[in-house]
N, C-alpha and C. Protein backbone atom coordinates (compact mmCIF):
# COMPACT_ATOMS: atom_id res chain seq x y z
N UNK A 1 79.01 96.06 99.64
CA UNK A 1 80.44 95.80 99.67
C UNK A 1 81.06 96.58 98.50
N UNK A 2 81.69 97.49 98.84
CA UNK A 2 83.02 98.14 97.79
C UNK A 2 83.73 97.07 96.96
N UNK A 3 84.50 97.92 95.63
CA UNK A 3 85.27 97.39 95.24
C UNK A 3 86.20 96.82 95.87
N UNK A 4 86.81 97.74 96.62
CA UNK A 4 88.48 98.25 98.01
C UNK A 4 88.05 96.66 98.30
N UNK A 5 87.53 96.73 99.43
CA UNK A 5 87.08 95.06 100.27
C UNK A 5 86.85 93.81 99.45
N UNK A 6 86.06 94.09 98.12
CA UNK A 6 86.08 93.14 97.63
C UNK A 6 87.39 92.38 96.85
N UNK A 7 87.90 93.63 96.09
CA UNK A 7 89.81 93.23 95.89
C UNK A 7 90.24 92.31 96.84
N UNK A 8 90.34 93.32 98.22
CA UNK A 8 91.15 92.45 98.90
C UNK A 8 90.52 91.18 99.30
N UNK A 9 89.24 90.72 99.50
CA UNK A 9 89.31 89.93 99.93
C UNK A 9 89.51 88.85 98.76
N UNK A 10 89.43 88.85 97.44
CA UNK A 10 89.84 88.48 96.59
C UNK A 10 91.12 88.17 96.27
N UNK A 11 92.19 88.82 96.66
CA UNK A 11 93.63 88.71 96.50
C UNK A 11 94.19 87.74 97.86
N UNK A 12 93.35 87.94 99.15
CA UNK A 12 93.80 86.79 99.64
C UNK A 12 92.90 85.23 99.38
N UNK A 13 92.12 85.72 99.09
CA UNK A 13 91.54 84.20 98.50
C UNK A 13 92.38 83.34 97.33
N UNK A 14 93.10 84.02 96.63
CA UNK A 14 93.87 83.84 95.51
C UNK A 14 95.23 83.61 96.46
N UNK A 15 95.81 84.28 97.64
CA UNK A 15 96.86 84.02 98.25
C UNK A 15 96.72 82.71 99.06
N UNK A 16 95.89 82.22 99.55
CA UNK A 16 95.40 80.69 99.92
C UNK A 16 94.92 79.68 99.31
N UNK A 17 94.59 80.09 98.10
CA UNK A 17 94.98 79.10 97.72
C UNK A 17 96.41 78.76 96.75
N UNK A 18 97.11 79.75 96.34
CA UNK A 18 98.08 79.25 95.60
C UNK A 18 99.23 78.70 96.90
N UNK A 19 99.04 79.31 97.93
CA UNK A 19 99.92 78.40 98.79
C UNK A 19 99.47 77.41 99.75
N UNK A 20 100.12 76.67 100.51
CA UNK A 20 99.54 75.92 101.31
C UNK A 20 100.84 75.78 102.58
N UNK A 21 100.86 76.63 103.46
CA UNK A 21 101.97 77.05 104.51
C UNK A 21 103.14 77.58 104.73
N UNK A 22 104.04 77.99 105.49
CA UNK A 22 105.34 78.16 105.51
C UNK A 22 105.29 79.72 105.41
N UNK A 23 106.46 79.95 105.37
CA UNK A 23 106.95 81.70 105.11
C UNK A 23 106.45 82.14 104.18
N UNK A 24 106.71 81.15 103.04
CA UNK A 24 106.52 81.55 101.80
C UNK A 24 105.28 81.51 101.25
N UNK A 25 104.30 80.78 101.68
CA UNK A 25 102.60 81.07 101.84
C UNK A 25 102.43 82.65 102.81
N UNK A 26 102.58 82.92 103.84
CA UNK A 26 102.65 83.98 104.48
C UNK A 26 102.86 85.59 103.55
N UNK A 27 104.15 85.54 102.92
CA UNK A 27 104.50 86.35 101.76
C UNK A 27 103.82 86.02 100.41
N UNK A 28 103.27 85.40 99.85
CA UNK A 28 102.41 84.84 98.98
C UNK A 28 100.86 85.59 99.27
N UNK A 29 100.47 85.29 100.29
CA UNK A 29 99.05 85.93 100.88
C UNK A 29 99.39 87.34 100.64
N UNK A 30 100.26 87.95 101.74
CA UNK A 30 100.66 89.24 101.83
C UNK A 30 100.64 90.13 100.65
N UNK A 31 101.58 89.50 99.31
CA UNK A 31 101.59 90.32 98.21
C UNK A 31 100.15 90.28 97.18
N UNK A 32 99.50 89.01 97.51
CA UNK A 32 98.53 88.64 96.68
C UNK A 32 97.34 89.39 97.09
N UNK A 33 97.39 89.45 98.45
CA UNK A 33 96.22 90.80 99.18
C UNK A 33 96.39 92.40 99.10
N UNK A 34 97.59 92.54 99.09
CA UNK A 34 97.45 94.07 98.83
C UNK A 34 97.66 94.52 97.57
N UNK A 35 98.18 93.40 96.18
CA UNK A 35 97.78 93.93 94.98
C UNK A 35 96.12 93.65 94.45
N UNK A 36 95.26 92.60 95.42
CA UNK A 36 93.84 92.73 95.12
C UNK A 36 93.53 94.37 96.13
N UNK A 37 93.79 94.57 97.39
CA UNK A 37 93.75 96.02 97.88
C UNK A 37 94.25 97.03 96.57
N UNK A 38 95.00 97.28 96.09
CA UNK A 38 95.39 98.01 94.85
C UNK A 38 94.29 98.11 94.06
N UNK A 39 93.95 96.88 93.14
CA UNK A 39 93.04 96.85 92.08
C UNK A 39 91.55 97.02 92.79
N UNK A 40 90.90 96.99 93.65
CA UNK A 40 90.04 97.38 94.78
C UNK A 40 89.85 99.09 95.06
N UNK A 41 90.87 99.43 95.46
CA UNK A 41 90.95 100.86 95.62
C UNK A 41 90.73 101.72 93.98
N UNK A 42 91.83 101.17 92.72
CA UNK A 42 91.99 101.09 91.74
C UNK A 42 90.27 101.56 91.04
N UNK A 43 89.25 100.65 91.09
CA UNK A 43 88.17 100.11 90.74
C UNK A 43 87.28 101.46 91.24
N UNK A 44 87.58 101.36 92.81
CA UNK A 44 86.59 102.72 93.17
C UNK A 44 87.26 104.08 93.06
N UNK A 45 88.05 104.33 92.55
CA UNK A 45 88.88 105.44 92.37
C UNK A 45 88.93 106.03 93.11
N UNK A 46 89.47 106.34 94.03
CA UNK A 46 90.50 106.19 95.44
C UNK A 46 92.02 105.66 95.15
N UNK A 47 92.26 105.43 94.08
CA UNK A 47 93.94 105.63 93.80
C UNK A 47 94.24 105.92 92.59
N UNK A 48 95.19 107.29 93.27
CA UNK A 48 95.40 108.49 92.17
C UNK A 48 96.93 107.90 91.95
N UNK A 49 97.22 107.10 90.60
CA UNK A 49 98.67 106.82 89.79
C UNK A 49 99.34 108.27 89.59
N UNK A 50 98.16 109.30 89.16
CA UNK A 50 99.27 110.06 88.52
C UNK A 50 99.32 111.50 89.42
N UNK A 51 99.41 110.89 90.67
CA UNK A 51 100.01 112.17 91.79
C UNK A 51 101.54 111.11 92.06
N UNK A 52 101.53 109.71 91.54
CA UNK A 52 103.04 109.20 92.13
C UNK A 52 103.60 109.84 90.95
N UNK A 53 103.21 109.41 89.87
CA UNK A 53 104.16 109.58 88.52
C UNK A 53 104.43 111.28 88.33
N UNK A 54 103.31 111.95 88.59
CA UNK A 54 103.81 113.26 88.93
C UNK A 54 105.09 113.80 89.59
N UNK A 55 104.76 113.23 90.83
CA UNK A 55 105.88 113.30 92.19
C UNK A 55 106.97 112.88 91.78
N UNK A 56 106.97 112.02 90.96
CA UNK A 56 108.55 111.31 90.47
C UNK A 56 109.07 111.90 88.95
N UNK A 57 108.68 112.64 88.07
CA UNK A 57 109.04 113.34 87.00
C UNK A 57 109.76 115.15 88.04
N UNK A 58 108.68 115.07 88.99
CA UNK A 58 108.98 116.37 89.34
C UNK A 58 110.60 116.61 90.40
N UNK A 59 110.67 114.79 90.62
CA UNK A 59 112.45 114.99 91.09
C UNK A 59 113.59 114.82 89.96
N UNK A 60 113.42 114.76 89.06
CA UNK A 60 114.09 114.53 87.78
C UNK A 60 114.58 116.04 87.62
């Protein structure tokens, strides 16, 4: 098991339990899984920060 998979499945484990139903559990999971997907990808380096921060100095 990768970092990537293990993040995420980590960030929704953390998104179920801090909520317990409704919309707002739904959006809770959602954000809590793809910033463990982030730190996951992050971990196996597979996400390059500084091609965004690049991209965004270079519209300035």
């Amino acid at each position: 098991m990768n970092a990537t998979l293990l993040g995420l499945l980590y960030g929704l484990a953390l998104g179920f339990a801090a909520a317990f139903g409704g919309f707002g559990a739904f959006v809770a999971v959602f954000v809590l899984g793809g910033l463990g997907l982030l730190a996951g990808r992050w971990l196996d380096g597979k996400l390059d920060l500084s091609a965004l921060v690049g991209a965004a100095r270079d519209r300035r």
